[in-house]
C-alpha atoms as a PDB file:
ATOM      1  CA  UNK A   1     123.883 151.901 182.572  1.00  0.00           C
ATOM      2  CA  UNK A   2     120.407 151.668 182.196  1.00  0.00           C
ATOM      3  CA  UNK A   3     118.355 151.026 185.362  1.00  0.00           C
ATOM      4  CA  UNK A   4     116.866 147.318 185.642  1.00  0.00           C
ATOM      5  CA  UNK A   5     113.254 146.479 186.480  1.00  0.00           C
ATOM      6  CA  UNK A   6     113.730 143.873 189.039  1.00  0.00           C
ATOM      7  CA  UNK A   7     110.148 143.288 189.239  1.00  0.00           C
ATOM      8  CA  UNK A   8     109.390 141.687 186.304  1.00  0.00           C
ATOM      9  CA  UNK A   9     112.516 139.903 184.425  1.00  0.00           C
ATOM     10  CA  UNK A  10     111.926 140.077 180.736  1.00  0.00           C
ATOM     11  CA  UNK A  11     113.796 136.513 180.412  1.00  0.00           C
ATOM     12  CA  UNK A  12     114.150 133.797 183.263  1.00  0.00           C
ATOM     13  CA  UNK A  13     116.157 130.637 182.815  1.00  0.00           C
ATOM     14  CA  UNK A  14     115.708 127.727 185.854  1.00  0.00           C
ATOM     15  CA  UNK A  15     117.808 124.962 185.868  1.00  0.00           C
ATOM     16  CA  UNK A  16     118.429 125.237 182.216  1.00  0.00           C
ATOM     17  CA  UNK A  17     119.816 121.660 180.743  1.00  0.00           C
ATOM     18  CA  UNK A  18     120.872 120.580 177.172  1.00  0.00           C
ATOM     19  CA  UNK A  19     122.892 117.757 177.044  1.00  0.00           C
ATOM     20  CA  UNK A  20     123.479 116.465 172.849  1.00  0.00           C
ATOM     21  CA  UNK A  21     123.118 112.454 172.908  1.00  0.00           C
ATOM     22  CA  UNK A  22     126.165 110.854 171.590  1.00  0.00           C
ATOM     23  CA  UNK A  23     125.337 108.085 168.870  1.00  0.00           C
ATOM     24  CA  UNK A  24     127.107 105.059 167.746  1.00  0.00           C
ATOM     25  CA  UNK A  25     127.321 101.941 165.811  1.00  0.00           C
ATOM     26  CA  UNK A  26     124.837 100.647 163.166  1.00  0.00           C
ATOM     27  CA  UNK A  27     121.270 101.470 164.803  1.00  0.00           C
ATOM     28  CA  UNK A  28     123.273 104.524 166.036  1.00  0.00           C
ATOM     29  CA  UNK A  29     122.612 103.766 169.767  1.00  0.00           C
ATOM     30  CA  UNK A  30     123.183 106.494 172.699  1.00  0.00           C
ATOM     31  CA  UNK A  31     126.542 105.666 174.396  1.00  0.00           C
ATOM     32  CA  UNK A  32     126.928 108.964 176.274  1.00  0.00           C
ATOM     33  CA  UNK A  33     126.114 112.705 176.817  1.00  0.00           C
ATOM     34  CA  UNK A  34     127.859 116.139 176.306  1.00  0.00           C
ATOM     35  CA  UNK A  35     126.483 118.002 178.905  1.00  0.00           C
ATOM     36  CA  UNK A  36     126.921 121.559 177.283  1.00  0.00           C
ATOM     37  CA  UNK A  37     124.733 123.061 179.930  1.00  0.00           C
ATOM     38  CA  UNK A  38     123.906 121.578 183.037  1.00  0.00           C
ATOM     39  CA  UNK A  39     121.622 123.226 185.984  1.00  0.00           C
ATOM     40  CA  UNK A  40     122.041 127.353 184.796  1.00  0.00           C
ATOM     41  CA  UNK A  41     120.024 129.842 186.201  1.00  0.00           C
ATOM     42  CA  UNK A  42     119.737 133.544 186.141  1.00  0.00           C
ATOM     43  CA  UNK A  43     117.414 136.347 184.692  1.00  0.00           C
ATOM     44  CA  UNK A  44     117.573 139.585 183.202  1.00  0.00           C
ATOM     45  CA  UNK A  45     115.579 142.497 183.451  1.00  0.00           C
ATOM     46  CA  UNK A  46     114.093 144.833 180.987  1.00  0.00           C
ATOM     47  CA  UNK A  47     116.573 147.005 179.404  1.00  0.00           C
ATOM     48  CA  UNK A  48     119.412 144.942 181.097  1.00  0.00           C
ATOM     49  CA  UNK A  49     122.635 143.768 179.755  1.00  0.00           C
ATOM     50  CA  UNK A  50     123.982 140.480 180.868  1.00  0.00           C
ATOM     51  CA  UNK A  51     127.261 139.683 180.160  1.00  0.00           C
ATOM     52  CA  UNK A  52     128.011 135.739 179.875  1.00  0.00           C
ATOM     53  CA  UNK A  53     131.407 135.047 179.762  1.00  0.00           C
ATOM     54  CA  UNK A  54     133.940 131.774 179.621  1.00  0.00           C
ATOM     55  CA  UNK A  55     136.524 129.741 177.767  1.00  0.00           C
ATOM     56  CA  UNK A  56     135.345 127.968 174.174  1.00  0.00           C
ATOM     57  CA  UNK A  57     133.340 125.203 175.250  1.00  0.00           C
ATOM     58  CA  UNK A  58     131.836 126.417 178.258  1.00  0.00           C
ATOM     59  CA  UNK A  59     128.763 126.409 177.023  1.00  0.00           C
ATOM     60  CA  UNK A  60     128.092 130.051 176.471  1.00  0.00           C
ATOM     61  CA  UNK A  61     126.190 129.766 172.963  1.00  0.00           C
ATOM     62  CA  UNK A  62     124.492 126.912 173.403  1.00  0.00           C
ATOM     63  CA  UNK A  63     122.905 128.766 176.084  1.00  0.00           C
ATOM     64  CA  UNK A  64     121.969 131.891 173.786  1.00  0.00           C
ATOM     65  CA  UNK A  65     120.530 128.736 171.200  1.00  0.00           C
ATOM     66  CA  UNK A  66     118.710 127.097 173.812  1.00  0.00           C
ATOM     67  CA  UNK A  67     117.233 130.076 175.268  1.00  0.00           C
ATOM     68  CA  UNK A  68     115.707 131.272 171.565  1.00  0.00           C
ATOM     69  CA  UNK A  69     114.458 127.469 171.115  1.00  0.00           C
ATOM     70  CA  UNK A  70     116.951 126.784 168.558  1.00  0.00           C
ATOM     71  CA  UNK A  71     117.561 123.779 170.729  1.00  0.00           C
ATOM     72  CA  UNK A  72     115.163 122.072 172.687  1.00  0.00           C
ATOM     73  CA  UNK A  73     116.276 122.190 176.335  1.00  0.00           C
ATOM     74  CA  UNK A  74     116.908 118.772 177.969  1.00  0.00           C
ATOM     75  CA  UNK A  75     115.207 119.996 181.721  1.00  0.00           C
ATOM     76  CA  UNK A  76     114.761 123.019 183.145  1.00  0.00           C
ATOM     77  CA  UNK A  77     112.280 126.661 182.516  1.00  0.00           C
ATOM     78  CA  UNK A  78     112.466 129.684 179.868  1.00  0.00           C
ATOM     79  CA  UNK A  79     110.248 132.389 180.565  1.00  0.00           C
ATOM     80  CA  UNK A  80     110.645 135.422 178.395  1.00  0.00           C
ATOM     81  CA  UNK A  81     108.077 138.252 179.128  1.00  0.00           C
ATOM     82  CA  UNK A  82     106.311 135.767 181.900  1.00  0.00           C
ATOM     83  CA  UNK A  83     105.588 133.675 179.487  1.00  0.00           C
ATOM     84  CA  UNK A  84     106.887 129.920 179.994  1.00  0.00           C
ATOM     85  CA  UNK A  85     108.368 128.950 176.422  1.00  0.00           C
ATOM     86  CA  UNK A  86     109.877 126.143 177.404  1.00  0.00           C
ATOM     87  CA  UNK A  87     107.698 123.461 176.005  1.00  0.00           C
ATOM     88  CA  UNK A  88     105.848 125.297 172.822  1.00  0.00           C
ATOM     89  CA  UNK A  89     105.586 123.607 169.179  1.00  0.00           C
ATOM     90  CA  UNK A  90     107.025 125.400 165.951  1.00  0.00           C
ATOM     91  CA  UNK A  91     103.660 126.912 165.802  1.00  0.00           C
ATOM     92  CA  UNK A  92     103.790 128.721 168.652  1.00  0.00           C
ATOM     93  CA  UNK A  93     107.159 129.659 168.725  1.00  0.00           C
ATOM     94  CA  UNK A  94     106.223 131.238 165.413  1.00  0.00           C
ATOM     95  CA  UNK A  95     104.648 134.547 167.295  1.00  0.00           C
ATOM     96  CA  UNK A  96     107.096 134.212 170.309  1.00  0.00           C
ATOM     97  CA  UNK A  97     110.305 134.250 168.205  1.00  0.00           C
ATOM     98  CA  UNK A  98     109.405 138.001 167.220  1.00  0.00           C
ATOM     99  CA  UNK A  99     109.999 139.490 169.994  1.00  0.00           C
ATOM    100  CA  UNK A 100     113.634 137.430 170.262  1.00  0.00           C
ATOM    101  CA  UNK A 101     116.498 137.972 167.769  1.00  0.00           C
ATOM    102  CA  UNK A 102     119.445 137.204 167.619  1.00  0.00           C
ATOM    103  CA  UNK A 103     123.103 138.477 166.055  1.00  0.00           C
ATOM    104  CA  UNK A 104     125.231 135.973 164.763  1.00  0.00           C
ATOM    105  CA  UNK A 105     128.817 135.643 165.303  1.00  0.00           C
ATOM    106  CA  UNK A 106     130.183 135.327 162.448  1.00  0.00           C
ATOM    107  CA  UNK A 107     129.074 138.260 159.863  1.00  0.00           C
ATOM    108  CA  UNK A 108     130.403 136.434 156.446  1.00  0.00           C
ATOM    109  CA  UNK A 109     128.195 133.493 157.203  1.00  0.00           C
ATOM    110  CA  UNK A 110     124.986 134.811 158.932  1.00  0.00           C
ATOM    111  CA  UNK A 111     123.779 136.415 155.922  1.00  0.00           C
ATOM    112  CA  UNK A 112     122.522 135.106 152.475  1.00  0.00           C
ATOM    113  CA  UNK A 113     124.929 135.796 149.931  1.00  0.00           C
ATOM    114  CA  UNK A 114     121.567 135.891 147.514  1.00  0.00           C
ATOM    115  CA  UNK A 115     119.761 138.475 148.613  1.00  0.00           C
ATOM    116  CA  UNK A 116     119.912 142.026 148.663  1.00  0.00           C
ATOM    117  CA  UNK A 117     120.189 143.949 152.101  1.00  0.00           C
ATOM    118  CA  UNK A 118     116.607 145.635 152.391  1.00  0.00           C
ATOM    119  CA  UNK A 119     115.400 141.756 151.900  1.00  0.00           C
ATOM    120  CA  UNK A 120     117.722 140.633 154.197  1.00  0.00           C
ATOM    121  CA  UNK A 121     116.560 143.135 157.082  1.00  0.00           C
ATOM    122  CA  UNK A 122     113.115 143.180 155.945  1.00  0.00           C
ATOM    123  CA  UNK A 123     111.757 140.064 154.730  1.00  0.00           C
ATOM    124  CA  UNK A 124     110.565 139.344 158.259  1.00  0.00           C
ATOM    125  CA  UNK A 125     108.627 142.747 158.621  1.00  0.00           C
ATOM    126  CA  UNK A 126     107.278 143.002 155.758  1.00  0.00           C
ATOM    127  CA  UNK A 127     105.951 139.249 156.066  1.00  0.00           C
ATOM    128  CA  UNK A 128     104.945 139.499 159.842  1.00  0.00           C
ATOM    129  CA  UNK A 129     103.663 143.405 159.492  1.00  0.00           C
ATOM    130  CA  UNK A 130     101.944 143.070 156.020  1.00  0.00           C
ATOM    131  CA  UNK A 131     103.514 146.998 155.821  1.00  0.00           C
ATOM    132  CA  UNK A 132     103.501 148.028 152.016  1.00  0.00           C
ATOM    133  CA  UNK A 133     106.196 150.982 152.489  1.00  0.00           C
ATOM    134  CA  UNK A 134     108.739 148.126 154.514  1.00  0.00           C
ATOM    135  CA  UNK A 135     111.458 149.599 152.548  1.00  0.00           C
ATOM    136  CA  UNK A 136     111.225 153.055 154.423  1.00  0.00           C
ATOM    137  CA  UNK A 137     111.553 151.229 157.720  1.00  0.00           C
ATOM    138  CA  UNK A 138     114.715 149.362 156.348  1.00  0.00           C
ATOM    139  CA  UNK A 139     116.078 152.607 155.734  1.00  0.00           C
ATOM    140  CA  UNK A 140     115.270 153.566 158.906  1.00  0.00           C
ATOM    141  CA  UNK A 141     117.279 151.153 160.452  1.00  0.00           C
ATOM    142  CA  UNK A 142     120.148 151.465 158.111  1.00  0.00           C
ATOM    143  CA  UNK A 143     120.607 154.975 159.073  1.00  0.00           C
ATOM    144  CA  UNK A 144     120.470 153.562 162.703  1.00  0.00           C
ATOM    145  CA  UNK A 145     123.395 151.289 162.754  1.00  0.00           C
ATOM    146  CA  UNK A 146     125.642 153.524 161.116  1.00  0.00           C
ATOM    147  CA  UNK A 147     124.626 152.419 156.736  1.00  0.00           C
ATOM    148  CA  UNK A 148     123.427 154.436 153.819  1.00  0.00           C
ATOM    149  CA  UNK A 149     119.953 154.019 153.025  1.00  0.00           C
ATOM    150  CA  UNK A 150     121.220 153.121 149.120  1.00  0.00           C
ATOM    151  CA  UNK A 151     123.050 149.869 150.916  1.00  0.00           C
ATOM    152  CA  UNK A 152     119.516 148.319 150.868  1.00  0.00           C
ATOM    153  CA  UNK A 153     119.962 147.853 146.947  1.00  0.00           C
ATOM    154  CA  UNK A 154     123.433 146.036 147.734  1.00  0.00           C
ATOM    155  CA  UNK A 155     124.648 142.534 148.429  1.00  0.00           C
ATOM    156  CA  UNK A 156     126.442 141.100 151.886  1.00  0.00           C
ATOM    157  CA  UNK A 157     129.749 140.966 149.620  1.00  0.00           C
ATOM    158  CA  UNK A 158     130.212 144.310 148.837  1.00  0.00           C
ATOM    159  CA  UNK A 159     130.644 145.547 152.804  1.00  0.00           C
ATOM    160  CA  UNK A 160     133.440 145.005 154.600  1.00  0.00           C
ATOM    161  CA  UNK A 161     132.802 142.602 157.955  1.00  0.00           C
ATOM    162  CA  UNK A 162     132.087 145.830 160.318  1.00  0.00           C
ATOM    163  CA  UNK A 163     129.155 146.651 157.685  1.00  0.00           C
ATOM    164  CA  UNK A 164     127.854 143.212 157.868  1.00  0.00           C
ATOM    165  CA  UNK A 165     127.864 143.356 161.388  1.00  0.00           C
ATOM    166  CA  UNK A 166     125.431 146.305 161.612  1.00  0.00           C
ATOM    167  CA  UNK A 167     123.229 144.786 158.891  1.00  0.00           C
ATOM    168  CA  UNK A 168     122.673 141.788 161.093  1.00  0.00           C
ATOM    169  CA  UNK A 169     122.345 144.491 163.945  1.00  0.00           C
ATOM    170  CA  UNK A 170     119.840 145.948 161.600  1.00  0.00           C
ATOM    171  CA  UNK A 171     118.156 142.922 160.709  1.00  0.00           C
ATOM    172  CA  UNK A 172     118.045 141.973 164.594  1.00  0.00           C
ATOM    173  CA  UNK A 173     116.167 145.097 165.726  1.00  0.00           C
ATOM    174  CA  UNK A 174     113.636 145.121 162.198  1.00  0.00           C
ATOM    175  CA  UNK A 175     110.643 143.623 164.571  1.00  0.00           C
ATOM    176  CA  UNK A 176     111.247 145.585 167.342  1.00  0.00           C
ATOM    177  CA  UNK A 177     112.583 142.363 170.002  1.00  0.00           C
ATOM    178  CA  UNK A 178     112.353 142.698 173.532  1.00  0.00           C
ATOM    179  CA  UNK A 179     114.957 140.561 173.876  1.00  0.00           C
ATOM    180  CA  UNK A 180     118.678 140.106 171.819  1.00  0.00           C
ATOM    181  CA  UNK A 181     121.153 137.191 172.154  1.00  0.00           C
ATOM    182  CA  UNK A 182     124.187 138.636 170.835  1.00  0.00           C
ATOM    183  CA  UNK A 183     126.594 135.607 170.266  1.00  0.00           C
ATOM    184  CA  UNK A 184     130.264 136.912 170.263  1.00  0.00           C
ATOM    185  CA  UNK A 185     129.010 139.505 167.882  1.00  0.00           C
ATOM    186  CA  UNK A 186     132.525 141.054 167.882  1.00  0.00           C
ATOM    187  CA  UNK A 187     135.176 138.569 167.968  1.00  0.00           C
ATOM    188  CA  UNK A 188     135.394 138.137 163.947  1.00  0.00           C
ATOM    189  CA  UNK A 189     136.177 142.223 163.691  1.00  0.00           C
ATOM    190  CA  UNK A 190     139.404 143.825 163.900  1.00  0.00           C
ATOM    191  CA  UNK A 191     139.954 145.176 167.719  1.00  0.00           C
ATOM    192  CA  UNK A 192     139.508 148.834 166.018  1.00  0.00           C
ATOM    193  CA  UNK A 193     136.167 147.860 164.874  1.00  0.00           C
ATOM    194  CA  UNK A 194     135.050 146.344 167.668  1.00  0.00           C
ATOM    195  CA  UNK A 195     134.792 149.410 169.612  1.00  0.00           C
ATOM    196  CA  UNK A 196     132.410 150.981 167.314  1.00  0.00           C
ATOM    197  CA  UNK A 197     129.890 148.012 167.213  1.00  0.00           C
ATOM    198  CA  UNK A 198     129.937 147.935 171.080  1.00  0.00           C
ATOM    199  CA  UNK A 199     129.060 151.435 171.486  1.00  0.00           C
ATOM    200  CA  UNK A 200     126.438 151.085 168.667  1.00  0.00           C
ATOM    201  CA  UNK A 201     124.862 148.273 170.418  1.00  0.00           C
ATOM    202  CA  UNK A 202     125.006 150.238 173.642  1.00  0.00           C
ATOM    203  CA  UNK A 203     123.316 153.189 172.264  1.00  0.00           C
ATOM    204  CA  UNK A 204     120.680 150.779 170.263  1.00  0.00           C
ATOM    205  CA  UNK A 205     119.762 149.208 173.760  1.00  0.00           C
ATOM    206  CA  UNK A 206     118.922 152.914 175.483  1.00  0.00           C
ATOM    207  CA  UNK A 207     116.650 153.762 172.358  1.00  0.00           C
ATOM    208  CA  UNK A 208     115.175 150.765 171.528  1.00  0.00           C
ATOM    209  CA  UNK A 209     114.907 149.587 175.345  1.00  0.00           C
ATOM    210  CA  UNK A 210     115.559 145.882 174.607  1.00  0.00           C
ATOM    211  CA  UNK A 211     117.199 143.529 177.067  1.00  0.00           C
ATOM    212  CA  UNK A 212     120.456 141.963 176.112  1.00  0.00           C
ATOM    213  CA  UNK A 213     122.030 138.489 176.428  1.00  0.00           C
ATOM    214  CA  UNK A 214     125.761 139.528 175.515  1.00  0.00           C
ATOM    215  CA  UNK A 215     128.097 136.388 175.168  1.00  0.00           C
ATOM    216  CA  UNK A 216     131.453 136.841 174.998  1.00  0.00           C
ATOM    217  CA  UNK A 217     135.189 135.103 175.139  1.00  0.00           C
ATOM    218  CA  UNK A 218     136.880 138.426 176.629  1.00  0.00           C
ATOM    219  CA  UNK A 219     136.467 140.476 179.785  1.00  0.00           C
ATOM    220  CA  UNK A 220     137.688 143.461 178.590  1.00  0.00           C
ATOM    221  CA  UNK A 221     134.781 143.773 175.990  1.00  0.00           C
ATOM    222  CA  UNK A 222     131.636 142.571 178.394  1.00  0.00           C
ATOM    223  CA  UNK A 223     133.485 145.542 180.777  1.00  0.00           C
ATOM    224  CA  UNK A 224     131.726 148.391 178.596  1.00  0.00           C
ATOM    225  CA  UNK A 225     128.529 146.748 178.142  1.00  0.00           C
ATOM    226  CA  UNK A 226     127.135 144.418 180.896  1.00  0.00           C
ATOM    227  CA  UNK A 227     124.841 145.752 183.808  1.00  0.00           C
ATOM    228  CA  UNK A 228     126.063 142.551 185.430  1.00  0.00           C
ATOM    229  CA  UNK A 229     128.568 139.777 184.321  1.00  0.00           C
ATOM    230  CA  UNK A 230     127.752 135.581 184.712  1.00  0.00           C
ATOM    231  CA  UNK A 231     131.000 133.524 184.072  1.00  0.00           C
ATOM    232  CA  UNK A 232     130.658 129.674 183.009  1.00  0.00           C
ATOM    233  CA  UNK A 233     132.828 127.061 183.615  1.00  0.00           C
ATOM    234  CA  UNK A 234     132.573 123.416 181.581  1.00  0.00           C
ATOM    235  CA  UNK A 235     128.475 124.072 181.890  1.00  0.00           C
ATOM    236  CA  UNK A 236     127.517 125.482 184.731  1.00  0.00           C
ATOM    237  CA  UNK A 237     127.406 129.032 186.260  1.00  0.00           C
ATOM    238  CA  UNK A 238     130.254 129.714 188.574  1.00  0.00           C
ATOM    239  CA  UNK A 239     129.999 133.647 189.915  1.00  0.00           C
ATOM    240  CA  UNK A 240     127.079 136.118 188.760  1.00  0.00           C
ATOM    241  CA  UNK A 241     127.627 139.784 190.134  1.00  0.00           C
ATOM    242  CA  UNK A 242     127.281 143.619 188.771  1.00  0.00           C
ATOM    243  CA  UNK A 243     129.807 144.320 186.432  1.00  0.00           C
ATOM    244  CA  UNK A 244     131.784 146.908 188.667  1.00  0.00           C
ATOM    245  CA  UNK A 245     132.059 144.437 191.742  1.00  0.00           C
ATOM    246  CA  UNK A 246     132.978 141.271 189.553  1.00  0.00           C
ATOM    247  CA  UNK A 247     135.805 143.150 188.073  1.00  0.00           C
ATOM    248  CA  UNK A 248     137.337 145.017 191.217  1.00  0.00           C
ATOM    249  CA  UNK A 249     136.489 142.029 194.088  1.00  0.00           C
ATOM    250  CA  UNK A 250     135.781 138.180 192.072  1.00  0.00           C
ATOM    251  CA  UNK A 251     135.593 135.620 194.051  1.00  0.00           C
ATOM    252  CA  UNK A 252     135.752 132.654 192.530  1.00  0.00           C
ATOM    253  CA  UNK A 253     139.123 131.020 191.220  1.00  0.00           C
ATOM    254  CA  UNK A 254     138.318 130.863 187.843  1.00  0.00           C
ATOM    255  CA  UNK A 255     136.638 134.065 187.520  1.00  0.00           C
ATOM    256  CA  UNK A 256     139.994 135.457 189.421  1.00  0.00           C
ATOM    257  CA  UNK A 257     142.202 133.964 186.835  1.00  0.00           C
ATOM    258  CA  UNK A 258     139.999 135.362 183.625  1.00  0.00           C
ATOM    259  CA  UNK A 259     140.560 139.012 185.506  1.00  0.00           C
ATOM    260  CA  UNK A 260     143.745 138.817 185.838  1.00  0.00           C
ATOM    261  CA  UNK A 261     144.618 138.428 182.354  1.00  0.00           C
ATOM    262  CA  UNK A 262     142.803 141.138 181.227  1.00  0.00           C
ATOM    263  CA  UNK A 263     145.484 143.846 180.195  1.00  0.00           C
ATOM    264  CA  UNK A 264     144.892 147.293 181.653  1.00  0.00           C
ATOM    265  CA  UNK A 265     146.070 149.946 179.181  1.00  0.00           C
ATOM    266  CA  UNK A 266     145.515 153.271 181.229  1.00  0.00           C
ATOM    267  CA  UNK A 267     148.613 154.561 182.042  1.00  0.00           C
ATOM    268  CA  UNK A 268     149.594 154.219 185.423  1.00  0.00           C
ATOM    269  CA  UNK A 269     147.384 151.463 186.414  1.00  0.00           C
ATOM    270  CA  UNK A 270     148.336 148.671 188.973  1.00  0.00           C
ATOM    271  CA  UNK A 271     149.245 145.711 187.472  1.00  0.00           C
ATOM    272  CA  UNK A 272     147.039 142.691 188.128  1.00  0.00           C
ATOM    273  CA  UNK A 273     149.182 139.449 189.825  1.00  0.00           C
ATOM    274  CA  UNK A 274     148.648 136.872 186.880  1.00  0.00           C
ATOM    275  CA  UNK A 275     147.156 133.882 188.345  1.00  0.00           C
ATOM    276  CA  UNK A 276     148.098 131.001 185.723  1.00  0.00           C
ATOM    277  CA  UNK A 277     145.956 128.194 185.715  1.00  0.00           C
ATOM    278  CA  UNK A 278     147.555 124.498 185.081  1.00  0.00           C
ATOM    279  CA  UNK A 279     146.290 121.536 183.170  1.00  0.00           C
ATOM    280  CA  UNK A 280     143.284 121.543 180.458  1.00  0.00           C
ATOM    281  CA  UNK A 281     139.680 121.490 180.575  1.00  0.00           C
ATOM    282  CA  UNK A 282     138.515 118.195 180.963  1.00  0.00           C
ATOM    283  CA  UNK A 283     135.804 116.887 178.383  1.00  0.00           C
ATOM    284  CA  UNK A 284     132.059 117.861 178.716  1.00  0.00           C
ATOM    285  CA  UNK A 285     131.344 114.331 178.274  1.00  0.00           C
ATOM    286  CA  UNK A 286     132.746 113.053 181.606  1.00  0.00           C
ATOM    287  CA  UNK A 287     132.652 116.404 183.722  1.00  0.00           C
ATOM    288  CA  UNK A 288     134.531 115.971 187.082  1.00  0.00           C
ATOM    289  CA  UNK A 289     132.672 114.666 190.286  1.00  0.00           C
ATOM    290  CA  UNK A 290     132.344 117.935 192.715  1.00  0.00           C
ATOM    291  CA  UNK A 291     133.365 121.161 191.980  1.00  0.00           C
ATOM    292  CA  UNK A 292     134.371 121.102 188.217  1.00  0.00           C
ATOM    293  CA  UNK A 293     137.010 123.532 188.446  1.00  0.00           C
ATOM    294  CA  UNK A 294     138.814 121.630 191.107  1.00  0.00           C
ATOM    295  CA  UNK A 295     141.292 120.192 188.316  1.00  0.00           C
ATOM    296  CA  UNK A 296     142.468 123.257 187.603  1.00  0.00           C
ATOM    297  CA  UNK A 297     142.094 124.888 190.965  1.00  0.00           C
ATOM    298  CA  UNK A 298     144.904 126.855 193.076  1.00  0.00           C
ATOM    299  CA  UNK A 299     143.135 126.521 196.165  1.00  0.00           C
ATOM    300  CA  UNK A 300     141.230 123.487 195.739  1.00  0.00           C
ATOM    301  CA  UNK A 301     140.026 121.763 199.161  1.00  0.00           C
ATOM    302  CA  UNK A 302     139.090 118.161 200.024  1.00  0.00           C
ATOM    303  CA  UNK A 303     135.610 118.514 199.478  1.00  0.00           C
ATOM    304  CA  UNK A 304     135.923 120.170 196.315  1.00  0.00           C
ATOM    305  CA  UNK A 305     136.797 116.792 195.034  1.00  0.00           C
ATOM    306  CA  UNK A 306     133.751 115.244 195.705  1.00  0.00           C
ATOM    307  CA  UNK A 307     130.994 117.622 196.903  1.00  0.00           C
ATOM    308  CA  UNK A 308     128.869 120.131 194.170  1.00  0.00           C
ATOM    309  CA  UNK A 309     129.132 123.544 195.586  1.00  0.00           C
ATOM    310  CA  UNK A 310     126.001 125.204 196.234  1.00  0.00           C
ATOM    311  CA  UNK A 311     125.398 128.955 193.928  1.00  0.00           C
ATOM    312  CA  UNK A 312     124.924 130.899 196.802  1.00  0.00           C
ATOM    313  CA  UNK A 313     124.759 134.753 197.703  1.00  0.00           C
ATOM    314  CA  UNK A 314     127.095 135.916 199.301  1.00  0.00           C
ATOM    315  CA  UNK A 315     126.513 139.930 199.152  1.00  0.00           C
ATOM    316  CA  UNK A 316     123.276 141.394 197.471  1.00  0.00           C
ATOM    317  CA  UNK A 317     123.400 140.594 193.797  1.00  0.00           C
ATOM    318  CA  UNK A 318     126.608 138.685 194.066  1.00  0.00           C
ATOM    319  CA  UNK A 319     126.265 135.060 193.545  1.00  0.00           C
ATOM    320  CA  UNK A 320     129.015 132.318 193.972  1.00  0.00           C
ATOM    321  CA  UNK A 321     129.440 128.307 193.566  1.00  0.00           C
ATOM    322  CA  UNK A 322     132.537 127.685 195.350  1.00  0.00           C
ATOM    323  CA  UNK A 323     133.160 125.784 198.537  1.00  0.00           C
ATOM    324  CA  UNK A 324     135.865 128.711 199.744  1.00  0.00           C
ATOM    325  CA  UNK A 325     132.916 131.206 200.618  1.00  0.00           C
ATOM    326  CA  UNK A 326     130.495 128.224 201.727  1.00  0.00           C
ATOM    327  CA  UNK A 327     129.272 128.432 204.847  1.00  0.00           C
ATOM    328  CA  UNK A 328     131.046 125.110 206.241  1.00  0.00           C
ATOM    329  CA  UNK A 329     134.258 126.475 204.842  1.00  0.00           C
ATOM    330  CA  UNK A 330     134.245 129.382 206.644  1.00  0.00           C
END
């Protein structure tokens, strides 16, 4: 893994907040809130892999869309580089955007079925750079991810959905980004592709040096990736630690529960005691009072009920919100 500058984060989300208004009747009056994200912090550093993980509907991408000012946040601070983002019109955003990219889940819809690759990669560069030989760098970075340089004279339909991946890899690195949201950018690929994109994108981030948002539905895949691993819950941020001590010691319920259904296919591992979690996630739009995993909780306690827990350190670099390691619990 590659070693984190602590100093300087290159992206640092406060109290991030996006709630979507929910409009009805005629004049299409506000009746309620999703709160998709509500009160997430954390930072990475440069060159660092954070792995943000969590059931559909956490919350996961709209944090990745919120953080590249796809959505304007509700409350809270963005600062990518040291520079505070949060609040800057389209104009601005213009220069900022950049030096943040961002790979799309789904590789059949992310790119335009109308234009050719080397347009697709480089239309950006060759706008932003005013670079007349653009074409040699998109041939640069075909032979990067893996591509022919002849693919640039092809359309998206003619690769298969491992190709298209790397061309939006490819079209994600074409201005150089200091920072990558990569939204589930395997879960549409077969399991034997999604290997090879991983350890492409791993590779990419030690030679290019970018930092890496890396949002993700399964454990097993953040594993090989993340410098550290933040799991969500219904919106907020429940446990944030290194990826080696989230995955042998988690402390949180929910976080416990995701780990232990992780398969482990070396032979001769120990099996993992499955911790099965009852009932459903309840609805964004009317979160629980308290601790919002007490619902669902095996080892829920009176005042998870009512009572927010605190997101508290509890080791260095190992960062909790649950009232079992508070300090009035213990």
């Amino acid at each position: 893994m590659a070693e984190v500058d602590k100093v300087e984060p290159e992206l640092e989300v406060r109290n991030l907040k996006m709630h979507f208004p929910i409009r009805a009747g005629l004049l299409k009056k506000t009746v309620g809130h999703v709160f998709a994200v509500d009160g997430v912090s954390f930072s990475i550093g440069r060159g660092e892999t954070l792995g943000l993980v969590g059931e559909s509907g956490c919350g996961k991408s709209t944090i990745g869309r919120t953080i590249l000012r796809l959505y304007k946040p509700t409350a809270g601070s963005i600062h990518v580089g040291g520079k505070d983002i949060t609040h800057l019109s389209a104009n601005e955003l213009t220069a900022v955007r950049q030096k943040m990219q961002m790979i799309f889940q789904d590789p059949y819809g992310s790119l335009n079925p109308r234009f050719r690759v080397s347009e697709l990669i480089g239309e950006a560069y060759r706008v932003h750079s005013g670079d007349e030989n653009w074409e040699d760098h998109v041939a640069n970075l075909l032979d990067k991810v893996g591509l022919q340089p002849d693919h640039m004279r092809r359309y998206a339909h003619e690769f298969s959905g491992g190709q298209r991946q790397r061309i939006g890899i490819a079209r994600a690195l074409a201005m150089s980004p200091r920072l990558i949201v990569a939204d589930e950018p395997v879960s549409a690929l077969d399991v034997s592709i999604q290997a090879q994109v991983i350890n492409l994108l791993d590779s990419l981030k030690d030679e290019f040096g970018f930092s890496c948002l890396f949002i993700a539905h399964d454990l097993s895949v953040v594993e090989h990736i993340a410098d550290r691993v933040a799991v969500m819950y219904l919106g907020k941020m429940v446990e944030l630690a290194s990826d080696r001590e989230l995955y042998q010691d988690p402390k949180h319920p929910y976080t416990q529960a995701l780990i232990s259904a992780v398969p482990k296919p070396e032979a001769g591992a120990k099996r993992r005691d499955r911790l099965i979690l009852r009932g459903d996630v309840p609805s964004p739009i009317n979160p629980p009072s308290g601790c919002r995993f007490h619902t669902r909780c095996p080892h829920v306690l009176d005042e998870c009920r009512t009572i927010e827990p605190n997101f508290n350190e509890i080791s260095p670099g190992h960062w909790v919100a649950c009232h079992l390691h508070s300090e009035t619990s213990a």
